[in-house]
Protein backbone atom coordinates (compact mmCIF):
# COMPACT_ATOMS: atom_id res chain seq x y z
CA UNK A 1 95.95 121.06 76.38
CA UNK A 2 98.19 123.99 76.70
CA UNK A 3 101.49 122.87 78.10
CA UNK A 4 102.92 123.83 81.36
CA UNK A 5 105.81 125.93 82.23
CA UNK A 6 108.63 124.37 83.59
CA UNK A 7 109.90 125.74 86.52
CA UNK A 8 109.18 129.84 86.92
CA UNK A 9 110.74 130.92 90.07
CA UNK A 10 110.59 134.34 91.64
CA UNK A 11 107.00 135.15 91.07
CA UNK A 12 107.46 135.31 86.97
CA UNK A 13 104.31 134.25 84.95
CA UNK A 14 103.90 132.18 82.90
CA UNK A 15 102.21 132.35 78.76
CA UNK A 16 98.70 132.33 80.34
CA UNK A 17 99.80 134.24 83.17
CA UNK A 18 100.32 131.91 86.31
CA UNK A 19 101.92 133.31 88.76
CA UNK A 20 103.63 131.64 91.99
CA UNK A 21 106.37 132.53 94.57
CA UNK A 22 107.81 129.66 94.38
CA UNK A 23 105.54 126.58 92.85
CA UNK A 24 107.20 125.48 89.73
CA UNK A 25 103.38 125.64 88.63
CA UNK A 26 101.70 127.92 90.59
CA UNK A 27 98.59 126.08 90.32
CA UNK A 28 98.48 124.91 93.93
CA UNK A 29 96.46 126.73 97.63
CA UNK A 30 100.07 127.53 98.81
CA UNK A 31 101.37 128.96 95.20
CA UNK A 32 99.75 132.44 95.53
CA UNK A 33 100.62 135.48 94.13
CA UNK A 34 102.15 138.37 96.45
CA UNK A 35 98.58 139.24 97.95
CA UNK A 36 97.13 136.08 98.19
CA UNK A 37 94.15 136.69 96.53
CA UNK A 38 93.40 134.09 94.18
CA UNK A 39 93.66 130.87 95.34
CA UNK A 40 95.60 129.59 92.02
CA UNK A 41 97.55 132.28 91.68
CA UNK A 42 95.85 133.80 89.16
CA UNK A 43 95.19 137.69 90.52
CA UNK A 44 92.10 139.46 88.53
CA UNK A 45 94.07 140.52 85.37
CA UNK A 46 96.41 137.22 85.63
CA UNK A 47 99.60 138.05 87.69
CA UNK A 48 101.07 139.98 89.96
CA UNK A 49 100.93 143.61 89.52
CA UNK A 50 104.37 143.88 90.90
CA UNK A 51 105.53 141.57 88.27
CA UNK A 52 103.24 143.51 85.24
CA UNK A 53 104.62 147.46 85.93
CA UNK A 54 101.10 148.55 86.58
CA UNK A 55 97.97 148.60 89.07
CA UNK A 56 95.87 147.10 85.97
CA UNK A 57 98.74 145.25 84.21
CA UNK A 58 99.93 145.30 80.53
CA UNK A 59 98.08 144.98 77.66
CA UNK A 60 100.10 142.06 77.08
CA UNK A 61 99.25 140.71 80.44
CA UNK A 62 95.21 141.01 79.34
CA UNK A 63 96.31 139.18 75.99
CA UNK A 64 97.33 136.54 78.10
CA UNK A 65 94.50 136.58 80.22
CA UNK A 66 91.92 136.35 77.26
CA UNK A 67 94.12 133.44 76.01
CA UNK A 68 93.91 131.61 79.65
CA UNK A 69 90.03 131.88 79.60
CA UNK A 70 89.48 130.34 76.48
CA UNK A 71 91.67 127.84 76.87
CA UNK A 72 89.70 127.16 79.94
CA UNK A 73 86.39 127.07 78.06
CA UNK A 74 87.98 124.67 76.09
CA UNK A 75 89.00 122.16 78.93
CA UNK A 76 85.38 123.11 80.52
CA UNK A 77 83.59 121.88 76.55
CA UNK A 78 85.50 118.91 76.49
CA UNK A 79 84.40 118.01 79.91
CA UNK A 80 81.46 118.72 79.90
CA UNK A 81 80.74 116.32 76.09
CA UNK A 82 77.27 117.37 74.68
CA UNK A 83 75.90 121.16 75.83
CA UNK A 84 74.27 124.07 74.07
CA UNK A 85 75.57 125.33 70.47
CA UNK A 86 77.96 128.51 71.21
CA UNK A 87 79.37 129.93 67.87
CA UNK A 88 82.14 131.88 69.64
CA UNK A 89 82.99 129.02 71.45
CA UNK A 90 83.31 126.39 68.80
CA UNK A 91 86.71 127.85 66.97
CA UNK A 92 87.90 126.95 70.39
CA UNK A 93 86.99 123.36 70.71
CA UNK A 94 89.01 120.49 70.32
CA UNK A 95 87.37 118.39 67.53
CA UNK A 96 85.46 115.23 68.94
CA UNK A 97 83.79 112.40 68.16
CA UNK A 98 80.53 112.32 66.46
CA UNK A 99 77.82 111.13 69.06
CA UNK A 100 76.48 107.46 68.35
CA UNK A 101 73.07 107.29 66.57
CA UNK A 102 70.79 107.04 68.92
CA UNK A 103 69.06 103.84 66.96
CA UNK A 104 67.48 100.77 68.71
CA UNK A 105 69.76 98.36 69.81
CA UNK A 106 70.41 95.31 67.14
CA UNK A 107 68.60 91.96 67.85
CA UNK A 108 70.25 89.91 70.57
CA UNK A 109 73.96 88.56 69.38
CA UNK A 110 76.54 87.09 70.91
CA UNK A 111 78.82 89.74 71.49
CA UNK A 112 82.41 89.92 70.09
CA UNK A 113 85.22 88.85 72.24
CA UNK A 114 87.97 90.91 72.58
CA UNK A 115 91.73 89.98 73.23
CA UNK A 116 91.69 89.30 77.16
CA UNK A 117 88.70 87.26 76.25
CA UNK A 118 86.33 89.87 77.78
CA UNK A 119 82.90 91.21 76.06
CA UNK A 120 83.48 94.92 73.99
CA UNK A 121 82.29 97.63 75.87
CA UNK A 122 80.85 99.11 73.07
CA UNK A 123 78.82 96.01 72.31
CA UNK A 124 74.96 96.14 74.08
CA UNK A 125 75.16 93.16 76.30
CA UNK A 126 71.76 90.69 75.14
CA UNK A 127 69.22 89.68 77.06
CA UNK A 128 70.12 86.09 78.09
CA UNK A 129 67.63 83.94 76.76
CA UNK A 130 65.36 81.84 79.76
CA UNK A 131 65.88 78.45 79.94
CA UNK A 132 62.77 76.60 79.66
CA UNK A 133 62.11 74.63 82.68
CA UNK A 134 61.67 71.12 82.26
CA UNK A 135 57.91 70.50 82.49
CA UNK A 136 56.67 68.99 86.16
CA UNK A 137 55.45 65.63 85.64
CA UNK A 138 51.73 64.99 84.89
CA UNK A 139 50.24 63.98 88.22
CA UNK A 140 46.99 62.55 86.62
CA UNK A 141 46.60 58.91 86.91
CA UNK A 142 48.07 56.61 84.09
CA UNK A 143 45.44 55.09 82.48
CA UNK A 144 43.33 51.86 84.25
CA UNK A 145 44.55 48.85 82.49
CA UNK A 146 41.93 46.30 81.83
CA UNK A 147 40.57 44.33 85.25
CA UNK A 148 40.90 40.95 84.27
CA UNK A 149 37.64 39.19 84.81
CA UNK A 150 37.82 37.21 88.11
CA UNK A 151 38.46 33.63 87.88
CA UNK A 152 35.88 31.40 89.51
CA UNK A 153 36.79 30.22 93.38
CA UNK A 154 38.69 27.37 93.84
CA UNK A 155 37.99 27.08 96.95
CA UNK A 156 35.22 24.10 97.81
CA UNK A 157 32.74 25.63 99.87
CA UNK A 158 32.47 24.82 103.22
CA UNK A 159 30.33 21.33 103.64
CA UNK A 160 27.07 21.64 105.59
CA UNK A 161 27.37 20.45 109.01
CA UNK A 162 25.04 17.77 110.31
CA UNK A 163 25.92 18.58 113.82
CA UNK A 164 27.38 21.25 115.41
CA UNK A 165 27.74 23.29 118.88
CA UNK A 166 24.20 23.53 120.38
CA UNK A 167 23.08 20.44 119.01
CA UNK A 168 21.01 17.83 120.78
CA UNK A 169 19.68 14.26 120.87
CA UNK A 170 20.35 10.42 119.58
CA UNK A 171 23.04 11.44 117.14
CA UNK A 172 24.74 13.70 119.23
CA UNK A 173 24.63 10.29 121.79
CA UNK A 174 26.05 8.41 119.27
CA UNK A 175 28.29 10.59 118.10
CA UNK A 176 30.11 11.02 121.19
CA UNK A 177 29.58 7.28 121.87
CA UNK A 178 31.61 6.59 118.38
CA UNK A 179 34.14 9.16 119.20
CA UNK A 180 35.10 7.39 122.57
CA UNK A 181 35.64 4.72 120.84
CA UNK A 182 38.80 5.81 118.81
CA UNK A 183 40.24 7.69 122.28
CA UNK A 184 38.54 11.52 121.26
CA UNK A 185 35.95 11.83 123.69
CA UNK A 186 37.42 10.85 127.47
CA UNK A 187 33.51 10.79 129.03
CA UNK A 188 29.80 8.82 128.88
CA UNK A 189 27.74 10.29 126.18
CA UNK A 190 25.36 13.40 127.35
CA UNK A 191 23.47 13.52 123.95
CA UNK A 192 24.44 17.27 123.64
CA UNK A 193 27.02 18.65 121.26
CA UNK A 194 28.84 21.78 123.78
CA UNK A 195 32.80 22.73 123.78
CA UNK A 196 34.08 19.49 124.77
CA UNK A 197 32.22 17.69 121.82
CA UNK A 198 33.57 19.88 119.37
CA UNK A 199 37.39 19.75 120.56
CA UNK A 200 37.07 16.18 120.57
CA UNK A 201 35.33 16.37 116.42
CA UNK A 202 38.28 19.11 115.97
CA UNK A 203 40.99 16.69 117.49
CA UNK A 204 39.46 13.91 115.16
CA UNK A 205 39.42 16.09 112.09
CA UNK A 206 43.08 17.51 112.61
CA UNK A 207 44.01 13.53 113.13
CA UNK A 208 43.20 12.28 109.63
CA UNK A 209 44.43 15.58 107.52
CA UNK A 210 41.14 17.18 107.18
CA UNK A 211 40.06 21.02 107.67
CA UNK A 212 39.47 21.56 112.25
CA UNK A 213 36.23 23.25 112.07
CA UNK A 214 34.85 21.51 115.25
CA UNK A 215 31.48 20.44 113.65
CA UNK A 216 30.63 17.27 112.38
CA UNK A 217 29.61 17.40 108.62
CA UNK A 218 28.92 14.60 105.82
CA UNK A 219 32.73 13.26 105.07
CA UNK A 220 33.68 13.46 108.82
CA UNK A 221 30.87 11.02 110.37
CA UNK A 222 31.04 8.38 107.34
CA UNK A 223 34.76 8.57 108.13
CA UNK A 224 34.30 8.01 112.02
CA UNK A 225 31.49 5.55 111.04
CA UNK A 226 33.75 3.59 108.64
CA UNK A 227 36.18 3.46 111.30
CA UNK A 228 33.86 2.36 114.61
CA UNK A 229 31.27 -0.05 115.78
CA UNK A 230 27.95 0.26 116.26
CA UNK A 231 27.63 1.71 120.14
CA UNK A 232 25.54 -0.59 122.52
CA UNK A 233 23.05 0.41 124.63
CA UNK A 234 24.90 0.53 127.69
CA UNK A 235 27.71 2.68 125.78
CA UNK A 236 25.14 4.97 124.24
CA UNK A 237 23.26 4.75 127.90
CA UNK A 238 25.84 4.39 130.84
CA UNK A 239 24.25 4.93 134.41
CA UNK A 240 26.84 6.72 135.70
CA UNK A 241 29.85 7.90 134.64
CA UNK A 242 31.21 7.69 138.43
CA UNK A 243 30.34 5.34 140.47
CA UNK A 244 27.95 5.38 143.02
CA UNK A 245 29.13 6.36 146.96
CA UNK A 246 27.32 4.53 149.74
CA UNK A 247 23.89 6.23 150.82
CA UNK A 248 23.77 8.50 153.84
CA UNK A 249 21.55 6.13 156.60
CA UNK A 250 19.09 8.88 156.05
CA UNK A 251 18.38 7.48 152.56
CA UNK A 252 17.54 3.53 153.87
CA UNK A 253 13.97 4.50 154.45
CA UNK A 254 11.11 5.99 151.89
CA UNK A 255 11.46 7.76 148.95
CA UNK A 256 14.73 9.88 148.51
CA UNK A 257 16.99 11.36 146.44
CA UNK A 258 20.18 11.04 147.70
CA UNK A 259 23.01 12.98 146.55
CA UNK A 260 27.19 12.98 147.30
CA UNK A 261 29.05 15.73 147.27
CA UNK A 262 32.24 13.22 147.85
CA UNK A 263 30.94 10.71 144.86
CA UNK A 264 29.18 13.62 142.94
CA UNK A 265 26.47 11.85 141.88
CA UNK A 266 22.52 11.91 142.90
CA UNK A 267 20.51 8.17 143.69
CA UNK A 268 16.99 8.21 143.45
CA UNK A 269 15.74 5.93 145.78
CA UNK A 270 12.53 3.87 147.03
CA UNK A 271 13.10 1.96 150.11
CA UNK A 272 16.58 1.51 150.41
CA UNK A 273 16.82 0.67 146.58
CA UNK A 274 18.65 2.56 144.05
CA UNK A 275 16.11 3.05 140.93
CA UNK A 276 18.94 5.49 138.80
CA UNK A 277 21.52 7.31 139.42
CA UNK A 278 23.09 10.22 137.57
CA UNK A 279 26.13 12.46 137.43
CA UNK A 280 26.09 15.74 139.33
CA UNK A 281 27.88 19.06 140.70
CA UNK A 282 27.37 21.72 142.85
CA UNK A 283 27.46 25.38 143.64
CA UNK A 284 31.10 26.91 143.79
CA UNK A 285 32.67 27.98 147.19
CA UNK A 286 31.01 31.34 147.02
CA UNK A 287 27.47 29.97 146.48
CA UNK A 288 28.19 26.79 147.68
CA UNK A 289 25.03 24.16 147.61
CA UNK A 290 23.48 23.85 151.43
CA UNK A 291 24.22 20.54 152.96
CA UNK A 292 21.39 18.61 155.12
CA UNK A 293 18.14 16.97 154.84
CA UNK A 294 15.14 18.61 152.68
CA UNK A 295 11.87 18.24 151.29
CA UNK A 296 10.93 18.83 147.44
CA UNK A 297 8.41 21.74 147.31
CA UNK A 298 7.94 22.90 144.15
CA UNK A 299 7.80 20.90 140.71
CA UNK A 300 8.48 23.07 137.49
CA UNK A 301 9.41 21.74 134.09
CA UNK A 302 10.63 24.43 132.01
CA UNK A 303 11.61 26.59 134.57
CA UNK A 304 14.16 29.68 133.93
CA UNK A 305 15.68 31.34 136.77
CA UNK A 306 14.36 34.83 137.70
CA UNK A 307 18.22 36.24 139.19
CA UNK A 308 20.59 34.36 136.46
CA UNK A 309 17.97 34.34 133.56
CA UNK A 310 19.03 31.17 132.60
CA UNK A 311 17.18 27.72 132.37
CA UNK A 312 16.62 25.71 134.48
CA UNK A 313 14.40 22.70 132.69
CA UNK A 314 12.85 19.62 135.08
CA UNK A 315 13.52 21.69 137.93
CA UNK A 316 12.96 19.89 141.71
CA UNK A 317 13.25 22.59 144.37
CA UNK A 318 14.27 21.89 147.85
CA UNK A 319 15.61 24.61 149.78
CA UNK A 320 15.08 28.10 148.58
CA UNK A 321 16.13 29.17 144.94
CA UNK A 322 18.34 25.63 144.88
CA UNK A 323 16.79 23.03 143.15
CA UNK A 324 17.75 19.86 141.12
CA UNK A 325 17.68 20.58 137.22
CA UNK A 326 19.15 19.94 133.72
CA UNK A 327 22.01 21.87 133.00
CA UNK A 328 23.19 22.24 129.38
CA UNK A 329 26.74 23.83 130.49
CA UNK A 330 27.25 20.87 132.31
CA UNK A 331 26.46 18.61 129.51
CA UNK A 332 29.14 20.96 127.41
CA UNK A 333 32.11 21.71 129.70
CA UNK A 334 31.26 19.11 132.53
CA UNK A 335 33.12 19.74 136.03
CA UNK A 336 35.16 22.69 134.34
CA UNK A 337 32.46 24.69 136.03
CA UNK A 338 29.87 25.22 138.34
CA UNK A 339 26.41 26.45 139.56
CA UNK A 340 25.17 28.85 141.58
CA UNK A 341 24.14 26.38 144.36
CA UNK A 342 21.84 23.97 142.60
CA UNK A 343 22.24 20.66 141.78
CA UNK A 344 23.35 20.10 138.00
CA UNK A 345 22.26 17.16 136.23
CA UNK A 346 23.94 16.38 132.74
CA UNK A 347 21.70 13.51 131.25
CA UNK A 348 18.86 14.84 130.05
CA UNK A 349 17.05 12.20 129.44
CA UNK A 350 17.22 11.03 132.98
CA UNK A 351 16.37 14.12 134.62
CA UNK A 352 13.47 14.06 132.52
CA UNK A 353 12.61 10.65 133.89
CA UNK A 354 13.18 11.41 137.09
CA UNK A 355 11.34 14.96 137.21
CA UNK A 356 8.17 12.57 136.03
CA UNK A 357 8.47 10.14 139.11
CA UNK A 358 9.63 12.23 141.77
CA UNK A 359 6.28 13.75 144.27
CA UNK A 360 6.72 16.77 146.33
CA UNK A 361 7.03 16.10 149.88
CA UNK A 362 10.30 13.90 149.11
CA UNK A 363 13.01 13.98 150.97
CA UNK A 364 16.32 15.26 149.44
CA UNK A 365 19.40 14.59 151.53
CA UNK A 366 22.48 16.43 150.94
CA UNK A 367 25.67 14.74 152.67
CA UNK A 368 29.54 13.94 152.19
């Protein structure tokens, strides 16, 4: 680069002919020559022509002028780097550089530190190698590990029952006979096995360490039998379990059966003379069993009611739908219910009887 004059004042010019009233350069918008023309300072032929003797200048002003432009071809080259080949422009250039081979980049390196620790410029930067991702585990199953083959059940089976809930007859009699006996069963025998049966079996079973199930198999009656009496005929057979009320005057005279609501029990009687008696109930206050003096009309032994569609077996009837018969409930849950206005008989052995002596056209008196 050409160097600068120093400090021209008074419009002189300098080697390559800058002008400027006043800039010690006369390179800047305000340092103009004396018209103004150029905005450097530079007038057509490089000066001032007040300052060169002549309209056109000195042939040592156009010297200077040829000078300025190539210098400025030369500052324009090295800006510029690479352009096209110009043979009268070369002598003018400022040697440079040879360009870098254009050749592909070397294989990935780490690249060469420099002092302040920083990468070379000159050095391609690598492609940073990807980090292989850690595989997801493997979401199918592990493998089955042998099933052990099942062990056989220690559990004992459950024994078969010899009696159980719906049961009937003898054994049930004696059962429940047996199990009054040892304080389980708080009532006379009925001869059928129903709730109250099998709480008093369960209560039994519970008592001596064995398995509750509420029915009587093998090892529970040789237990209870082991620990009772033979029952006697009265215990297997009571006539009543409540005792019999006084009969209603209207059940002095010919054949009646005479049943207390206040005793709850029913007295078939001949003549003044009671021939059995049995434990009853009734009808609940909202079908409550009609009170007063009737006559047995119709007879039917395994009867089964037409509204309730329940059965009524050795039924007497006496006043409308109401009628004397067995009732298995009773038998099972006793006085914890009641019937829909007939007259419930538990034993069914007696009812039986007395459905076999009883005629219709006999009285049936109702009373307190």
């Amino acid at each position: 680069m050409a160097r600068r004059n120093a400090g021209n004042v008074g419009g002189a010019s300098d080697a390559y002919g800058n002008g400027g009233d006043g800039d010690p350069y006369g390179s800047t918008p305000h340092s103009k020559g004396a018209h103004g023309d150029d905005p450097y300072g530079n007038t057509p032929y490089g000066g001032d022509p007040s300052a060169r003797g002549s309209r056109h200048g000195s042939p040592r002003g156009r010297r200077t002028a040829t000078a300025t432009a190539a210098g400025v071809l030369a500052i324009a080259a090295l800006a510029a780097g690479c352009g096209p080949q110009d043979p009268a422009a070369d002598a003018l250039r400022q040697p440079t550089a040879p360009a870098p081979a254009t050749t592909a980049p070397p294989s990935p390196a780490a690249p060469s530190p420099t002092e302040d620790g920083k990468a070379d410029a000159t050095t391609p930067t690598p492609t940073p190698t990807p980090t292989p991702t850690p595989s997801e585990p493997s979401t199918a199953p592990p493998p089955a590990s042998p099933t052990p083959a099942p062990r056989p059940s220690t559990a004992s089976p459950q024994p078969e029952a010899l009696m159980r809930t719906g049961s009937e007859g003898p054994q049930v009699r004696e059962l429940q006979a047996r199990l009054r006996q040892v304080g389980h069963f708080g009532r006379n025998p009925t001869g059928y096995y129903g709730t109250v049966t099998a709480e008093a079996v369960r209560s039994f079973q519970v008592k001596r360490g064995t398995e509750g199930t509420g029915a009587t198999d093998a090892a529970t009656w040789q237990r209870l039998r082991a620990m009772t009496r033979t029952p006697t005929a009265d215990e297997l057979d009571p006539p009543t379990e409540r005792p019999v009320a006084k009969p209603d005057e209207r059940c002095l005279t010919g054949r009646v059966l005479c049943i207390s609501k206040k005793s709850r029990t029913l007295a078939w009687m001949v003549d003044g003379r009671v021939v059995s008696a049995m434990d009853v109930r009734f009808g609940s206050e909202f079908t409550p069993t009609r009170e007063g003096e009737f006559k047995v009309f119709w007879k039917s032994r395994d009867h089964v009611s037409t509204l309730y569609d329940t059965p009524m077996p050795y039924a007497l009837f006496f006043s409308g739908g109401q009628a004397v018969h067995y009732s298995a409930d009773f038998a099972a849950n006793g006085y914890g219910g009641a019937s829909h206005g007939c007259v419930n008989v538990r034993d069914k052995k007696k009812v039986s009887a007395l459905f076999d002596q009883v005629k219709d056209g006999d009285k049936v008196v109702v009373y307190w």
